[in-house]
C-alpha atoms as a PDB file:
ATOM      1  CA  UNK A   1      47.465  75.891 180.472  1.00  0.00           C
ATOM      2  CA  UNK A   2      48.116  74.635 176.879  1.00  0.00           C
ATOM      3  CA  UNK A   3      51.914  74.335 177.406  1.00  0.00           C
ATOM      4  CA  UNK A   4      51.643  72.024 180.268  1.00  0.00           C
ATOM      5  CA  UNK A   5      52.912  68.397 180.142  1.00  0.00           C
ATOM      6  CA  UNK A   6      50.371  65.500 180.736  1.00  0.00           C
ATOM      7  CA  UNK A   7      50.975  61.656 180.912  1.00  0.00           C
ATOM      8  CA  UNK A   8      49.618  60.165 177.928  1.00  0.00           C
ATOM      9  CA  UNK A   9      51.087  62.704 175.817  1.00  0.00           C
ATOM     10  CA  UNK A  10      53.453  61.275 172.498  1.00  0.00           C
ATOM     11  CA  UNK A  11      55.878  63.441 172.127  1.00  0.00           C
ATOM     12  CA  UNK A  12      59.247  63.575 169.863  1.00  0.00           C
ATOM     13  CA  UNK A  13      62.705  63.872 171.940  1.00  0.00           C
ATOM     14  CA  UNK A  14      65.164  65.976 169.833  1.00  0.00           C
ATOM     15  CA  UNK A  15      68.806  66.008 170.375  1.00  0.00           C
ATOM     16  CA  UNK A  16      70.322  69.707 171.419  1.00  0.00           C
ATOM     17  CA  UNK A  17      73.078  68.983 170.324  1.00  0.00           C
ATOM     18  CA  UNK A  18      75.472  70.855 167.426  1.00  0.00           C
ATOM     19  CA  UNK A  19      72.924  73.934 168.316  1.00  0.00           C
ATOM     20  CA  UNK A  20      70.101  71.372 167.478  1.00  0.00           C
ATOM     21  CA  UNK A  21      71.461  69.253 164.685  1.00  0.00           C
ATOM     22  CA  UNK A  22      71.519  65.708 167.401  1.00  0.00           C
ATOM     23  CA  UNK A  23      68.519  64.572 165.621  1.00  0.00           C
ATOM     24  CA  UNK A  24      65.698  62.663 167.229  1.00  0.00           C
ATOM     25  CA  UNK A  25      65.601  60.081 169.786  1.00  0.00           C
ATOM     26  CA  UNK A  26      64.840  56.812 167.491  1.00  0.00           C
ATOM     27  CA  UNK A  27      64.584  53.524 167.772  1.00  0.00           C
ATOM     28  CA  UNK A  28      65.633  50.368 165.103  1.00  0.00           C
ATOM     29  CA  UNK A  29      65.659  46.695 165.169  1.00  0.00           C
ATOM     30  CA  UNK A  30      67.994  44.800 166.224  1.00  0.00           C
ATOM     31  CA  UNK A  31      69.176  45.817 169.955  1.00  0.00           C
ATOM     32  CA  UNK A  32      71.486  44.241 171.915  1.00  0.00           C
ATOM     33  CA  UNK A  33      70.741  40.172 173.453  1.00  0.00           C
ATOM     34  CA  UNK A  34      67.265  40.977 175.931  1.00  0.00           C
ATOM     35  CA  UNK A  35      66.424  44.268 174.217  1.00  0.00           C
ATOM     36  CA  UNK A  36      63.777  44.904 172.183  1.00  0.00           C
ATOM     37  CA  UNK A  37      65.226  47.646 169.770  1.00  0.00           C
ATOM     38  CA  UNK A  38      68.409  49.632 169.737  1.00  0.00           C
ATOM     39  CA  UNK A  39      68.129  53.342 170.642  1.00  0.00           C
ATOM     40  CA  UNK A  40      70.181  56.077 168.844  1.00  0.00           C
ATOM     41  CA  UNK A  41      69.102  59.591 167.154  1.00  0.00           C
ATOM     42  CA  UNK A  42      67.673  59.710 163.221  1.00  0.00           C
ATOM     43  CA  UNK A  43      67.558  62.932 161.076  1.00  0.00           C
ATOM     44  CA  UNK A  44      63.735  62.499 161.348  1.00  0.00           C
ATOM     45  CA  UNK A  45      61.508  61.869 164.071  1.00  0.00           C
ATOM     46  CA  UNK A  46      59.172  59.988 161.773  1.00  0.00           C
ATOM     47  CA  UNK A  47      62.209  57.513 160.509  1.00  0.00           C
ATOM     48  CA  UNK A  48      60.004  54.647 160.434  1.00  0.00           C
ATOM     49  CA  UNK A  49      56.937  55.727 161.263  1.00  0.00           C
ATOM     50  CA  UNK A  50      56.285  55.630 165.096  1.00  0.00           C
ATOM     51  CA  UNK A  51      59.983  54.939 165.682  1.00  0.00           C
ATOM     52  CA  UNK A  52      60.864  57.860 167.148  1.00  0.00           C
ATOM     53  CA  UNK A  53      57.759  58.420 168.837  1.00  0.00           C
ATOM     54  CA  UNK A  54      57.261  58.794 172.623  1.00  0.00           C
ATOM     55  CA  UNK A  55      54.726  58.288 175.402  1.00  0.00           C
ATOM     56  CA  UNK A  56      54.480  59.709 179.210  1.00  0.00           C
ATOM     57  CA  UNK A  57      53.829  57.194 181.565  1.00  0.00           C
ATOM     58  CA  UNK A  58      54.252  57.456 185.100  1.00  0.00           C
ATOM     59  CA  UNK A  59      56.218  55.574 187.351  1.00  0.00           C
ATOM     60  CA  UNK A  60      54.147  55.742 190.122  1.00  0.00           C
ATOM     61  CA  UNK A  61      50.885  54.980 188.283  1.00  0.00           C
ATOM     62  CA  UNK A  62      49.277  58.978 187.642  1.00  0.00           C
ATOM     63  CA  UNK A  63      46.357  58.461 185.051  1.00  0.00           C
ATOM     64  CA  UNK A  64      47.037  59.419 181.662  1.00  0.00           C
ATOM     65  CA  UNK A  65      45.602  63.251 180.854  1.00  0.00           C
ATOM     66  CA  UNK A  66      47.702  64.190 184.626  1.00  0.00           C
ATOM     67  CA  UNK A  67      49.826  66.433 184.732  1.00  0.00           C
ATOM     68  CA  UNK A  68      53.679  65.775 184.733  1.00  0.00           C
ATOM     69  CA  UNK A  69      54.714  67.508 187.446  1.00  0.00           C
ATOM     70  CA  UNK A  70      58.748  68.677 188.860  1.00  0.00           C
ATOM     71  CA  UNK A  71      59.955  65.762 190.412  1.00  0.00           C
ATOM     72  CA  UNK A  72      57.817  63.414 188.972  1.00  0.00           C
ATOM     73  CA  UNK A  73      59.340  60.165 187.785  1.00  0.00           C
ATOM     74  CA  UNK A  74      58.189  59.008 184.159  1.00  0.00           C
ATOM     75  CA  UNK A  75      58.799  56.166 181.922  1.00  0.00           C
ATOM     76  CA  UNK A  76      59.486  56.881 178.157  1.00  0.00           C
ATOM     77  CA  UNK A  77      57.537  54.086 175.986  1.00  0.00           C
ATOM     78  CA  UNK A  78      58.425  54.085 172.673  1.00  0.00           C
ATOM     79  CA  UNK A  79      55.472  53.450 170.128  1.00  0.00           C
ATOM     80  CA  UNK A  80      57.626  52.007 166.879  1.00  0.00           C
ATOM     81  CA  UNK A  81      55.591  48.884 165.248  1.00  0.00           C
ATOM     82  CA  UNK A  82      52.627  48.969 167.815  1.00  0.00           C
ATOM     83  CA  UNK A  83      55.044  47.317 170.646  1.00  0.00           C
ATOM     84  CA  UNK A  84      55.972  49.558 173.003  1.00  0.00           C
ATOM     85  CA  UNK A  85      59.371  49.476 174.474  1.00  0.00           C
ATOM     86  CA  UNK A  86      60.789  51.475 177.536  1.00  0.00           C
ATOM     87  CA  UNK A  87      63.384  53.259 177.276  1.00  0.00           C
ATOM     88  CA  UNK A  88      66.185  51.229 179.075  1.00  0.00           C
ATOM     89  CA  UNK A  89      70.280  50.692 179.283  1.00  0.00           C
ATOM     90  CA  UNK A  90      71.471  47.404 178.698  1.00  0.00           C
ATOM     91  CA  UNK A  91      75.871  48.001 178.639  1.00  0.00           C
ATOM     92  CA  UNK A  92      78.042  50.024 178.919  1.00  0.00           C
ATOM     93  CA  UNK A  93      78.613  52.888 176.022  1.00  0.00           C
ATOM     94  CA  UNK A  94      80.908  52.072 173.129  1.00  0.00           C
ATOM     95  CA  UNK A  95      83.073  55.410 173.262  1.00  0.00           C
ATOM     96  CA  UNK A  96      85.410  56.372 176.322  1.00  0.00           C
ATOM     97  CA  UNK A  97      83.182  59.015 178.017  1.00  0.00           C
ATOM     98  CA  UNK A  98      79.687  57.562 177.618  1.00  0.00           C
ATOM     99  CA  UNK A  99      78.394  55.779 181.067  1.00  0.00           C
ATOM    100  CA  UNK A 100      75.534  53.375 178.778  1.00  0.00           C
ATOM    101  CA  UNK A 101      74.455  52.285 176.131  1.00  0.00           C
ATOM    102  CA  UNK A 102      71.077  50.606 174.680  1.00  0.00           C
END
């Protein structure tokens, strides 16, 4: 099937919300002490370049070009500046009902 998800696959994660007006999950420079980048959503999934760009890996070591099946556990590796960063929680959120933050 052409619709199905595969490990390997870069993908852009937009925000739902505001009917779809969240933007695009986006990294920048500068993250919090031990982190790589700080995460938030831009107006653009191509913000700075690869910044808001995505890859599939698997947790429990599927090749790339497998399908992502339900249940599966995946990593989200972020592709900004040819680093790649997982997509992680380092503290708590900075407004009363969040749980994290990056």
């Amino acid at each position: 099937m052409a619709n199905e998800l595969k490990y390997g696959a870069l993908v852009n994660l937009q925000n739902a919300y505001a009917n779809w007006t969240g933007g695009f999950l986006d990294v920048a420079d500068n993250g919090p002490t031990g982190t790589a980048y700080e995460v938030s959503t831009s107006s653009t999934a191509t913000r700075a370049g690869l910044s808001g760009t995505w890859k599939i890996a698997s947790v429990t070591g599927k090749a790339d070009g497998a399908i992502v099946t339900s249940g599966d556990l995946i990593y989200l590796v972020n592709q900004y500046d040819n680093k790649p960063s997982y997509l992680d929680v380092a503290e708590a959120a900075k407004y009363p009902s969040g749980k994290y933050g990056s």
